[in-house]
Protein backbone atom coordinates (compact mmCIF):
# COMPACT_ATOMS: atom_id res chain seq x y z
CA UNK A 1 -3.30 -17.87 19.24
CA UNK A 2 -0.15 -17.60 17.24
CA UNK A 3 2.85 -19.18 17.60
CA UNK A 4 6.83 -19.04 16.50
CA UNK A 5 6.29 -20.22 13.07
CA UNK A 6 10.64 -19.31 12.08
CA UNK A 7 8.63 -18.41 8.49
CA UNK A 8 11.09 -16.47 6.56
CA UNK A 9 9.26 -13.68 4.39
CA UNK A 10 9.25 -16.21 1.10
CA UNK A 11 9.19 -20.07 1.12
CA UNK A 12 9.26 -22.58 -1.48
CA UNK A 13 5.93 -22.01 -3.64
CA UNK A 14 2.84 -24.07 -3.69
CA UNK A 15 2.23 -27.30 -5.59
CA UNK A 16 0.22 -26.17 -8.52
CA UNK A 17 1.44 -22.22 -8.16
CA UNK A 18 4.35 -21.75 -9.47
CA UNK A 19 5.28 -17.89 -9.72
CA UNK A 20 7.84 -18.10 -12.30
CA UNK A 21 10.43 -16.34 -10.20
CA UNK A 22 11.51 -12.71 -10.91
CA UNK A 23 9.51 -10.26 -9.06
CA UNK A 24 6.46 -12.51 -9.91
CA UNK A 25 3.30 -13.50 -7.06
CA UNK A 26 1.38 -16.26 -7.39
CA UNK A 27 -2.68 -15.08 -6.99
CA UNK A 28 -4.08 -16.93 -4.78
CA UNK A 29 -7.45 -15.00 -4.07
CA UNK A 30 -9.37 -14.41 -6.31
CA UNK A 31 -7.75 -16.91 -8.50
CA UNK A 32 -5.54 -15.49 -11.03
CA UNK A 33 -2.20 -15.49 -13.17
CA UNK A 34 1.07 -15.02 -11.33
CA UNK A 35 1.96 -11.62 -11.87
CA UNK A 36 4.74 -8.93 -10.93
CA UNK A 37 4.45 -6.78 -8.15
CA UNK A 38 3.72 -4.02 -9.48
CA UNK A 39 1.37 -4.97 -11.73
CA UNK A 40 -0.33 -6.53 -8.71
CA UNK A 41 -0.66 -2.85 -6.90
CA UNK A 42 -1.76 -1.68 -10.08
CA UNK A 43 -4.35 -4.18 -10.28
CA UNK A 44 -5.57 -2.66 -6.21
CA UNK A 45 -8.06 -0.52 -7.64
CA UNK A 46 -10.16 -0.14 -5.15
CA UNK A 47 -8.66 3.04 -3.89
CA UNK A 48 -11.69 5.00 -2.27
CA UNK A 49 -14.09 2.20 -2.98
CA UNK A 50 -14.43 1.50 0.51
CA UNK A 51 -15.59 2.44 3.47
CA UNK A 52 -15.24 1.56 7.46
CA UNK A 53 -17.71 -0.94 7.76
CA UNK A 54 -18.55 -1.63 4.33
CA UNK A 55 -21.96 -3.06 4.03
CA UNK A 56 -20.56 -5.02 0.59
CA UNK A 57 -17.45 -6.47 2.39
CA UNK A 58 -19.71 -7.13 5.51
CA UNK A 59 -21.98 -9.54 3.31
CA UNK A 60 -18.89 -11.15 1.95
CA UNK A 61 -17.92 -12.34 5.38
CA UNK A 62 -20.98 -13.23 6.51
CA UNK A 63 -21.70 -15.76 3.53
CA UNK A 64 -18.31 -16.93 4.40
CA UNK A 65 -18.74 -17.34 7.61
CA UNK A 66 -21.93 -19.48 6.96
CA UNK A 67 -19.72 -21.19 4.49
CA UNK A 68 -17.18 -22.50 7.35
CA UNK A 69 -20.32 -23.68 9.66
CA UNK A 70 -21.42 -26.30 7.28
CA UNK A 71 -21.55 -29.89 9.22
CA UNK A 72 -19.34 -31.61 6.18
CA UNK A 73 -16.68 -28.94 6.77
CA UNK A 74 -16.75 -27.70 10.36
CA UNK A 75 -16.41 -31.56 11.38
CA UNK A 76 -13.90 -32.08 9.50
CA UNK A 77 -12.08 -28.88 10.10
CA UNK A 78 -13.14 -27.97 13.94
CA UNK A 79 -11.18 -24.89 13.55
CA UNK A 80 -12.61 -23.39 10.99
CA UNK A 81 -16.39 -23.79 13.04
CA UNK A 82 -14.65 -20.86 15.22
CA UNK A 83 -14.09 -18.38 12.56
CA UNK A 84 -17.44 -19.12 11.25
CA UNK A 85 -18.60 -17.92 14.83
CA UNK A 86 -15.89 -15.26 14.38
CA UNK A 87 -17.89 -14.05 11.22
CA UNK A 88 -21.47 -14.33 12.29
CA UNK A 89 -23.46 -10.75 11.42
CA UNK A 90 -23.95 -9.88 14.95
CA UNK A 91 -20.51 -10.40 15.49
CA UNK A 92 -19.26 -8.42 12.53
CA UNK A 93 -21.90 -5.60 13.37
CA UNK A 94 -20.69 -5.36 16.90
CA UNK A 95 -16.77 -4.75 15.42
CA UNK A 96 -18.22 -1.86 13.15
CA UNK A 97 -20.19 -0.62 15.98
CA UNK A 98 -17.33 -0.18 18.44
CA UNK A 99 -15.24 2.06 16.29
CA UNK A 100 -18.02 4.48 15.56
CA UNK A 101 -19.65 7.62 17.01
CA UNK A 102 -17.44 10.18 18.99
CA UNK A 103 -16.14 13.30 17.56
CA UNK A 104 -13.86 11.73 15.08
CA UNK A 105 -14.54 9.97 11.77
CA UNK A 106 -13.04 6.31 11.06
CA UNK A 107 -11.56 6.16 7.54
CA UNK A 108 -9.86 3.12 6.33
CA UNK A 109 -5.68 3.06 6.37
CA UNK A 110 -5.21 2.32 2.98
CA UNK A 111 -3.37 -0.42 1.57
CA UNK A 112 -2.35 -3.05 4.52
CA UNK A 113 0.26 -5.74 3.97
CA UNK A 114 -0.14 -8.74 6.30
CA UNK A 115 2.54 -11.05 6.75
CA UNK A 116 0.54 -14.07 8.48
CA UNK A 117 2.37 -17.26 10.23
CA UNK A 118 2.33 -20.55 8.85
CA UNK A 119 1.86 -22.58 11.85
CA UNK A 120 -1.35 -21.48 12.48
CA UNK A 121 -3.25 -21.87 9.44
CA UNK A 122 -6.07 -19.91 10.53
CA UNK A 123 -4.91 -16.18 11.34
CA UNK A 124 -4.42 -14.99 8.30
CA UNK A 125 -8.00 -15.03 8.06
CA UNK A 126 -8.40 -12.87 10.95
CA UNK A 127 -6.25 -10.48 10.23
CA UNK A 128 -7.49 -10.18 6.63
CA UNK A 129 -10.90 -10.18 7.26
CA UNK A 130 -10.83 -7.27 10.29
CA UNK A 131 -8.96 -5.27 7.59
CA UNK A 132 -11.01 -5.51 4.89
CA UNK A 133 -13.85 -4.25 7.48
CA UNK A 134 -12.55 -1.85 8.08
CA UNK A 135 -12.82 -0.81 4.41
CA UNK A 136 -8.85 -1.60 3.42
CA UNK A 137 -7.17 -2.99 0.33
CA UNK A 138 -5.30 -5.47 1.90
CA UNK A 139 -2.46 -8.20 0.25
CA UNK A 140 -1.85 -11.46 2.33
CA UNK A 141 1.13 -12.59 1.87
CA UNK A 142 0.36 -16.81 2.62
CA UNK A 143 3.84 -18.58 3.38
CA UNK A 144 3.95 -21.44 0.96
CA UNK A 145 4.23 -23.53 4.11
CA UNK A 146 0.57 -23.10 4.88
CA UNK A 147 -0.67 -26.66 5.88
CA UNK A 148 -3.88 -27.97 4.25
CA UNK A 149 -6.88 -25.90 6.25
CA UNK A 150 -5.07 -22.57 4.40
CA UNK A 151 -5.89 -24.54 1.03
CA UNK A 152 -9.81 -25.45 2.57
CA UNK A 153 -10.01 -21.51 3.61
CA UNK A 154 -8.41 -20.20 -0.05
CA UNK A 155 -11.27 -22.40 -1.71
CA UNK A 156 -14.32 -21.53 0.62
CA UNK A 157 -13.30 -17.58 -0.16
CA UNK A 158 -13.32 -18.50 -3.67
CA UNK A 159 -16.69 -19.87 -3.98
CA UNK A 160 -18.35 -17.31 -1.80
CA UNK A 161 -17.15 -15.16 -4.32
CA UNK A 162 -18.17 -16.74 -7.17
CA UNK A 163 -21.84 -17.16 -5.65
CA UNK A 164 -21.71 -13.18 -4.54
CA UNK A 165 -21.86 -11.83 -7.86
CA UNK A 166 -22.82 -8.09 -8.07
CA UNK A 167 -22.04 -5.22 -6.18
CA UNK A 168 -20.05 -7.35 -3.46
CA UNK A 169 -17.83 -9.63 -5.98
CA UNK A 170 -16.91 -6.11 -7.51
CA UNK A 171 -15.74 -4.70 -4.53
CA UNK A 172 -13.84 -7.59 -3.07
CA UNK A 173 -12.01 -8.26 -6.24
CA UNK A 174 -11.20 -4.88 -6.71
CA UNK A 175 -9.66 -4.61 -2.81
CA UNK A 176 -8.65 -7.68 -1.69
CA UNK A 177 -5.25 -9.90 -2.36
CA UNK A 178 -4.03 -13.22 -1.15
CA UNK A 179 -0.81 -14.20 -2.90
CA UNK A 180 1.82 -16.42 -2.08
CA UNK A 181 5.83 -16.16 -3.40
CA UNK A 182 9.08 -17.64 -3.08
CA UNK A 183 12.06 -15.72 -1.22
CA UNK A 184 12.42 -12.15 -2.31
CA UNK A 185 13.61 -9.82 -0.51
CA UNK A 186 12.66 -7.09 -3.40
CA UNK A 187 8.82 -8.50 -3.61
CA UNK A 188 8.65 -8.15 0.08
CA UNK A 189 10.33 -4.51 0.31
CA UNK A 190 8.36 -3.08 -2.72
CA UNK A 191 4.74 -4.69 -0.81
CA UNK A 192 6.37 -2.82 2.72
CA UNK A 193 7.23 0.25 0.33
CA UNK A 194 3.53 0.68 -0.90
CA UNK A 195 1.59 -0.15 2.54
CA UNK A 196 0.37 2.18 5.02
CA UNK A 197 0.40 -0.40 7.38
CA UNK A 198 2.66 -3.40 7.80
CA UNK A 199 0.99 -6.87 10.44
CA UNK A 200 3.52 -8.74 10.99
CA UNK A 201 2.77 -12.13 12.79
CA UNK A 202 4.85 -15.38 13.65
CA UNK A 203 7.75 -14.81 15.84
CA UNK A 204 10.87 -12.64 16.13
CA UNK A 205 12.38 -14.29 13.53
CA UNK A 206 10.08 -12.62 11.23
CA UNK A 207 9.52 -9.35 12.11
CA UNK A 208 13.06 -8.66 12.20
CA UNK A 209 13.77 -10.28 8.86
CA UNK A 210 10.52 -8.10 7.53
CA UNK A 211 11.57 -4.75 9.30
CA UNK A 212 14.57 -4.83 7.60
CA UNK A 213 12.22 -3.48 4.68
CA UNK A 214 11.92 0.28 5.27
CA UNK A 215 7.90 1.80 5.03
CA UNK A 216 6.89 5.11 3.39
CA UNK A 217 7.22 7.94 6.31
CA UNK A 218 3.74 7.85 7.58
CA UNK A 219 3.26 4.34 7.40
CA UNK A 220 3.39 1.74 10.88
CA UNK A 221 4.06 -1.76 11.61
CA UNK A 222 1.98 -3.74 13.95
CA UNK A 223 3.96 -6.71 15.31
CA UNK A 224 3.42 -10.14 16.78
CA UNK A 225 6.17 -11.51 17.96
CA UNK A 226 7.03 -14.51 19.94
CA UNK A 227 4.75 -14.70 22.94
CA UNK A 228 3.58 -17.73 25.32
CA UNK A 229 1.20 -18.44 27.68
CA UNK A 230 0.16 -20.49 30.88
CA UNK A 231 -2.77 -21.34 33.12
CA UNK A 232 -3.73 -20.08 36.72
CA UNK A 233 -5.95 -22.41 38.95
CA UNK A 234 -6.90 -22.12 42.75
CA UNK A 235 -6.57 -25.74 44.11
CA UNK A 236 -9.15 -25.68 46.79
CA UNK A 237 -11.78 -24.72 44.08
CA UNK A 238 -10.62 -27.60 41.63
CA UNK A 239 -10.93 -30.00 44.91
CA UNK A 240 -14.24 -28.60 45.63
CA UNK A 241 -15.51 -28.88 41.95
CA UNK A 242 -17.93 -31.49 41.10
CA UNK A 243 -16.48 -34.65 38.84
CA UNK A 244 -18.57 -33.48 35.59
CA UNK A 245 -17.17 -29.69 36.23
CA UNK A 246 -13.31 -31.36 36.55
CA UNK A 247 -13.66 -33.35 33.43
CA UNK A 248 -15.18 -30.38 31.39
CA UNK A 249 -12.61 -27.64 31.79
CA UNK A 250 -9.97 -30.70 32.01
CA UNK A 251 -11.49 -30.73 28.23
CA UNK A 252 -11.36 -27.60 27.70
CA UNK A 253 -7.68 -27.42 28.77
CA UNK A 254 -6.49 -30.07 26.01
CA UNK A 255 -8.34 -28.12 23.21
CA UNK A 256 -6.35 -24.86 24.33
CA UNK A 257 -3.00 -27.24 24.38
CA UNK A 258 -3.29 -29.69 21.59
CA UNK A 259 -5.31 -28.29 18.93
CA UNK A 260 -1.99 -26.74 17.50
CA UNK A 261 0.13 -29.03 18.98
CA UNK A 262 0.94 -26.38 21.92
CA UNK A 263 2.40 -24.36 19.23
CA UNK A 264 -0.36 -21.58 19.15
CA UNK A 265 1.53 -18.81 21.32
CA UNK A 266 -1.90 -18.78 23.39
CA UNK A 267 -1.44 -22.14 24.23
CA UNK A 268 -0.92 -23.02 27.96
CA UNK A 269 2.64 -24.24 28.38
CA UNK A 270 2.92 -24.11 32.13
CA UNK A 271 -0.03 -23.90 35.12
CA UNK A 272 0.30 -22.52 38.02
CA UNK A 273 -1.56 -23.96 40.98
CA UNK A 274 -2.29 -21.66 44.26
CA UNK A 275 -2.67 -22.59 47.14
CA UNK A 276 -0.87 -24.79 50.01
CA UNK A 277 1.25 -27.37 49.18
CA UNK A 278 -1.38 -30.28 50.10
CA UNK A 279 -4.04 -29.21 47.82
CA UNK A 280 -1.63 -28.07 44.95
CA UNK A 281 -0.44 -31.89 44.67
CA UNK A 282 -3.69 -33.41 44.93
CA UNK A 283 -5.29 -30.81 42.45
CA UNK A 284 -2.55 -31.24 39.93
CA UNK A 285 -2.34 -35.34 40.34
CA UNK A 286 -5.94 -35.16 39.73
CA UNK A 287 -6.44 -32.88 37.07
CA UNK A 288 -3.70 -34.65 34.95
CA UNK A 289 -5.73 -38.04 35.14
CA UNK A 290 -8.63 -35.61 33.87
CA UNK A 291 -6.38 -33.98 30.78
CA UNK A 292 -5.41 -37.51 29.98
CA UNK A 293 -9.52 -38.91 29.57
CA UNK A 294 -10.10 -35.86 28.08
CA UNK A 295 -7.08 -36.52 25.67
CA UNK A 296 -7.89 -39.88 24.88
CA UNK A 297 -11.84 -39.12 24.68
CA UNK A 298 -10.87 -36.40 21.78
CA UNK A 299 -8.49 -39.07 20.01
CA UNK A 300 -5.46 -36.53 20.12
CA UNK A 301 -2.16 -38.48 19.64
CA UNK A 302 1.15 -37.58 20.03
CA UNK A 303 3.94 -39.51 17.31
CA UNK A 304 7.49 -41.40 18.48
CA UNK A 305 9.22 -38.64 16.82
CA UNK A 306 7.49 -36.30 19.29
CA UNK A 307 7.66 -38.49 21.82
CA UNK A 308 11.20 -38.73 21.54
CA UNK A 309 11.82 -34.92 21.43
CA UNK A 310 9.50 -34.85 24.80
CA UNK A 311 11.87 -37.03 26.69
CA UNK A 312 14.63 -35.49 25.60
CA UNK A 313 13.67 -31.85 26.59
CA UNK A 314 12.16 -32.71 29.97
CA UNK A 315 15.15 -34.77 31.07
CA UNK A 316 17.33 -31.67 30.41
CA UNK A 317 15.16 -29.69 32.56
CA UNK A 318 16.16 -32.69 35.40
CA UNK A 319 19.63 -32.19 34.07
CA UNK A 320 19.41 -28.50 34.99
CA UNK A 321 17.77 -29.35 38.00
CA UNK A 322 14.56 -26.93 38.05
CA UNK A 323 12.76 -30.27 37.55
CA UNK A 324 11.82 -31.89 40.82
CA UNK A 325 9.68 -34.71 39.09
CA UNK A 326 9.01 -35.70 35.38
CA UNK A 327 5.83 -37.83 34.45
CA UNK A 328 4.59 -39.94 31.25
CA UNK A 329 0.67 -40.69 30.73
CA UNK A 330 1.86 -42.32 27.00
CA UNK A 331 2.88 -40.64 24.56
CA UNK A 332 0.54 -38.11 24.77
CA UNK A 333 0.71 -36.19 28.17
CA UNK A 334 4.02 -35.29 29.59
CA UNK A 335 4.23 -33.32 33.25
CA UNK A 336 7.14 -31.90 34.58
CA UNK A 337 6.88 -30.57 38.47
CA UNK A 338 9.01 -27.83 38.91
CA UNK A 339 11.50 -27.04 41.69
CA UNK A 340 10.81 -23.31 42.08
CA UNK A 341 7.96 -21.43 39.92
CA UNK A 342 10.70 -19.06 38.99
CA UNK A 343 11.74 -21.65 36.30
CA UNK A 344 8.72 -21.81 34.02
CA UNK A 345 9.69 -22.22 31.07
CA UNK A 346 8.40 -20.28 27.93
CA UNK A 347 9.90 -22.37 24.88
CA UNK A 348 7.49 -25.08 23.42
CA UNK A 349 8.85 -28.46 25.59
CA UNK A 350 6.40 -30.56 23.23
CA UNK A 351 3.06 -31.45 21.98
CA UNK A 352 1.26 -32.62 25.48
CA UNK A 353 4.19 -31.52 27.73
CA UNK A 354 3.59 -28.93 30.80
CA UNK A 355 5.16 -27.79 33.90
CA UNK A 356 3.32 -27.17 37.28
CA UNK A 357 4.72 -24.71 39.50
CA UNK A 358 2.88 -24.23 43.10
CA UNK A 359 2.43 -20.12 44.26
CA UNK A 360 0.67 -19.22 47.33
CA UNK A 361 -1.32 -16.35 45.98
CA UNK A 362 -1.98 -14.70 42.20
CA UNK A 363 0.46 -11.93 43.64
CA UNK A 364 3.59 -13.81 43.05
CA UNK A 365 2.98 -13.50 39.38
CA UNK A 366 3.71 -9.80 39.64
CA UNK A 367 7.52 -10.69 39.74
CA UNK A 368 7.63 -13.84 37.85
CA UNK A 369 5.21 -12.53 34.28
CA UNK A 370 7.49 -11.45 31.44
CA UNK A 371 6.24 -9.01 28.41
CA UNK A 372 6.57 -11.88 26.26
CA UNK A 373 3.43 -13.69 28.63
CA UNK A 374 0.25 -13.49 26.48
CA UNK A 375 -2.14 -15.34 27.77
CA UNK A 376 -3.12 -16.34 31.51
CA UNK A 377 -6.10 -19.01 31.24
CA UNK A 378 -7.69 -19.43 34.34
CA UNK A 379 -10.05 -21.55 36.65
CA UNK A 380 -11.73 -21.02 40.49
CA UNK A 381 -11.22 -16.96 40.55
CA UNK A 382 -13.74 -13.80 40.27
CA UNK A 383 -13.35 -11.29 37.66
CA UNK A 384 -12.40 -8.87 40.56
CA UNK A 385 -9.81 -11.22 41.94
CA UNK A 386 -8.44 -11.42 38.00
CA UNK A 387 -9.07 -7.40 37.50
CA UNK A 388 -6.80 -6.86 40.63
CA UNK A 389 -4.18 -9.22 39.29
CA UNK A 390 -4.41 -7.16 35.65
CA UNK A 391 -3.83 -3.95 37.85
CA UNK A 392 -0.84 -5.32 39.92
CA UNK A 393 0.80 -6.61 36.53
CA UNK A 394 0.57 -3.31 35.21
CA UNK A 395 1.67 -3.84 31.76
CA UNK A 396 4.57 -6.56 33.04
CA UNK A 397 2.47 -9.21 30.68
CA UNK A 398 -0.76 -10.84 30.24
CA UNK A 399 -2.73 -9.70 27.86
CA UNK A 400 -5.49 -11.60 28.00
CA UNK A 401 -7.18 -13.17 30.73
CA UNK A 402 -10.03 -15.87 29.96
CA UNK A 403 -11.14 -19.47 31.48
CA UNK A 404 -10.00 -22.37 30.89
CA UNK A 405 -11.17 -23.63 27.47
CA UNK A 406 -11.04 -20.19 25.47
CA UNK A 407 -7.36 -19.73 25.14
CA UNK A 408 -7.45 -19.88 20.92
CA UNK A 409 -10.86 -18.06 20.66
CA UNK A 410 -9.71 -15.03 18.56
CA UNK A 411 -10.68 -11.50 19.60
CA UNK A 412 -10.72 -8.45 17.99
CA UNK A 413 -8.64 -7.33 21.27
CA UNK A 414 -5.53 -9.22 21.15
CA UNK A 415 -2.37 -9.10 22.61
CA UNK A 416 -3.56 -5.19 24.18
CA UNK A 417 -4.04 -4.14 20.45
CA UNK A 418 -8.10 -3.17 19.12
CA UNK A 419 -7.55 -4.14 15.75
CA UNK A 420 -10.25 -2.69 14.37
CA UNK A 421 -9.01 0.58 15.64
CA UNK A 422 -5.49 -0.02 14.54
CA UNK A 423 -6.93 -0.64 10.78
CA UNK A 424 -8.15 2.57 10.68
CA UNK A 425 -7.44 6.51 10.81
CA UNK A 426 -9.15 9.15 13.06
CA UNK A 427 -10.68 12.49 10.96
CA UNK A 428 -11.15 15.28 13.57
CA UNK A 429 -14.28 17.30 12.71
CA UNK A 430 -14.96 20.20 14.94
């Protein structure tokens, strides 16, 4: 789901949150003061307060959760529907559940310091909220170029709090930090200093720039750098599938592409069609009329500036020649056939542009999949033909296999990492 964001670890601060400069933060949940860092540790007081699975934390989430699914907001804010799913009790009970029992004991890590992109307004959320399960403290650190649905998401946590009240305000204030601060090295080093666990998300850019910050001994980082992604459909079954069947995962396609302007790293940036030659062409001529209905049904539009930059990076794919043909639907939807699958490319080409690449058989992927390759959407195979693929790839790439359609639906799995299980510590009792 995440993509490159280049966010540095400090930005320009927010319109209405200034933090004064020094080693100052602004608070952004709950609302407060700015304050210096070290009065904001000091203010974490929640050592020992919680546990994993927290009943008081779990009934925070949920009422935000049910917060995000109201009509006025989800349609405004489609996005933020899918973390309300994310959040639903069952959901949240099923997380808890699957780090418990065994002959160990789940504690919490301690304090965790998450360093959250800015392209993708929604992870931090994620991340946070799979932490604080888990019974941590936990300060965000929210770039100040968070877009407007980080602003929606900062307000909705504020009000469920407010309307908590009791037992479960108390314990969220007491363990819980959002802030957001200009570039500081020192403000980022003393939050890496105090952790016991560093997330770093948003590209390489950023986890090298936040390594540089040295942890206590017997605390970890957990990275996400940059990653991309691309789709895997059998041409005879896309032939074979009825017109409704076409147009639905040709839907489900643009939602995984444009919702983030192809800049979510789990976006598909390149498909791969298998089969023989005949079918691969007629699949992919059809399936791009379908993306471009499908585009045009969802009112997804793609500006001259963009349009521009399109142009511009396919033709210097037909400049390098890997491209053997380069098509426009608009603005919006961009193809680019390539000349040999081995030249798929993994940078972001544009909003609405993607190569095709023909391979006879899922096979070939075992030498073309890099480690960077995160997620493999797919259409027209079994889950044994797909659990075969996993077990030829052996840890090349792919993380995550799922259809067509699903490619930003969060996880608690993602990119091979349980994250409920990396936010907390084993006890052996014997």
């Amino acid at each position: 789901m995440v993509g490159p964001s280049g966010d540095a670890p400090g930005d320009r601060p927010p319109a209405g949150h200034p933090t004064g400069g020094g080693d100052e933060v602004a608070v952004r949940f709950p609302e407060g003061a700015s304050v210096g860092v070290g009065g904001l540790l000091a203010g974490l007081t929640g050592a020992g307060l919680l546990g994993a699975g927290d009943e008081r934390v779990r009934d925070f989430l949920v009422a935000f959760g049910r917060r995000l699914l109201r009509p006025e907001l989800a349609r405004r804010h489609p996005e933020l529907a899918s973390l309300g799913f994310f959040l639903r009790p069952r959901e949240l009970a099923r997380t808890v559940e699957a780090v418990r029992g065994g002959e160990y004991v789940r504690v919490p890590r301690g304090l965790v310091f998450h360093v959250p992109p800015a392209n993708v307004d929604t992870v931090f959320v994620y991340s946070w909220a799979l932490s604080a399960l888990m019974g941590n403290r936990n300060v965000v650190r929210l770039s100040t170029r968070a877009g407007p649905v980080a602003s929606v998401l900062l307000r909705a946590l504020q009000e469920t709090l407010d309307e908590s009240g009791g037992a479960v305000s108390e314990a969220v204030a007491a363990t819980q930090r959002i802030v957001s601060y200009t570039r500081s090295d020192a403000i980022t080093a003393s939050l890496s200093a105090a952790c016991d666990l560093r997330v770093i998300w948003g590209g390489d850019r950023t986890v090298d720039e936040v390594r540089r910050h040295p942890l206590a001994p017997h605390a970890r980082d957990l990275t996400f750098p940059d990653r991309s992604s691309f789709a895997l459909v059998l041409a005879s079954a896309w032939l074979a599938a009825p017109a409704g069947t076409r147009e639905a995962v040709a839907d489900g396609f643009a939602a995984d592409a444009y919702w983030f302007d192809q800049a979510a790293c789990s976006s598909p940036r390149t498909v791969f069609w298998v089969g023989v030659p005949a079918d691969c062409d007629a699949a992919r001529d059809d399936f791009t009329t379908c993306l471009a209905r499908a585009v045009a049904r969802r009112g997804w539009t793609v500006d001259a500036a963009m349009a521009v930059e399109k142009r511009v990076a396919t033709y210097g794919l037909a400049a390098d020649g890997v491209a053997r043909s380069i098509g426009f639907h608009g603005n919006a939807v961009t193809g680019v056939v390539l000349t040999a699958p081995e030249a798929a490319p993994r940078r972001r080409l544009g909003t609405g542009t993607f190569a095709h690449a023909r391979i006879a058989s899922p096979a070939e992927l075992v030498r073309l999949v890099r480690r960077a390759d995160q997620t493999m959407t797919h259409f027209g195979f079994s889950r044994a033909q797909l659990a075969e693929l996993a077990g030829a790839l052996a840890g090349r790439g792919v993380d995550r296999m799922v259809p067509i359609g699903e490619a930003l639906g969060f996880q608690r799995v993602w990119d091979g990492y349980d994250l409920p299980a990396e936010f907390t510590r084993l006890v052996t009792i014997r």
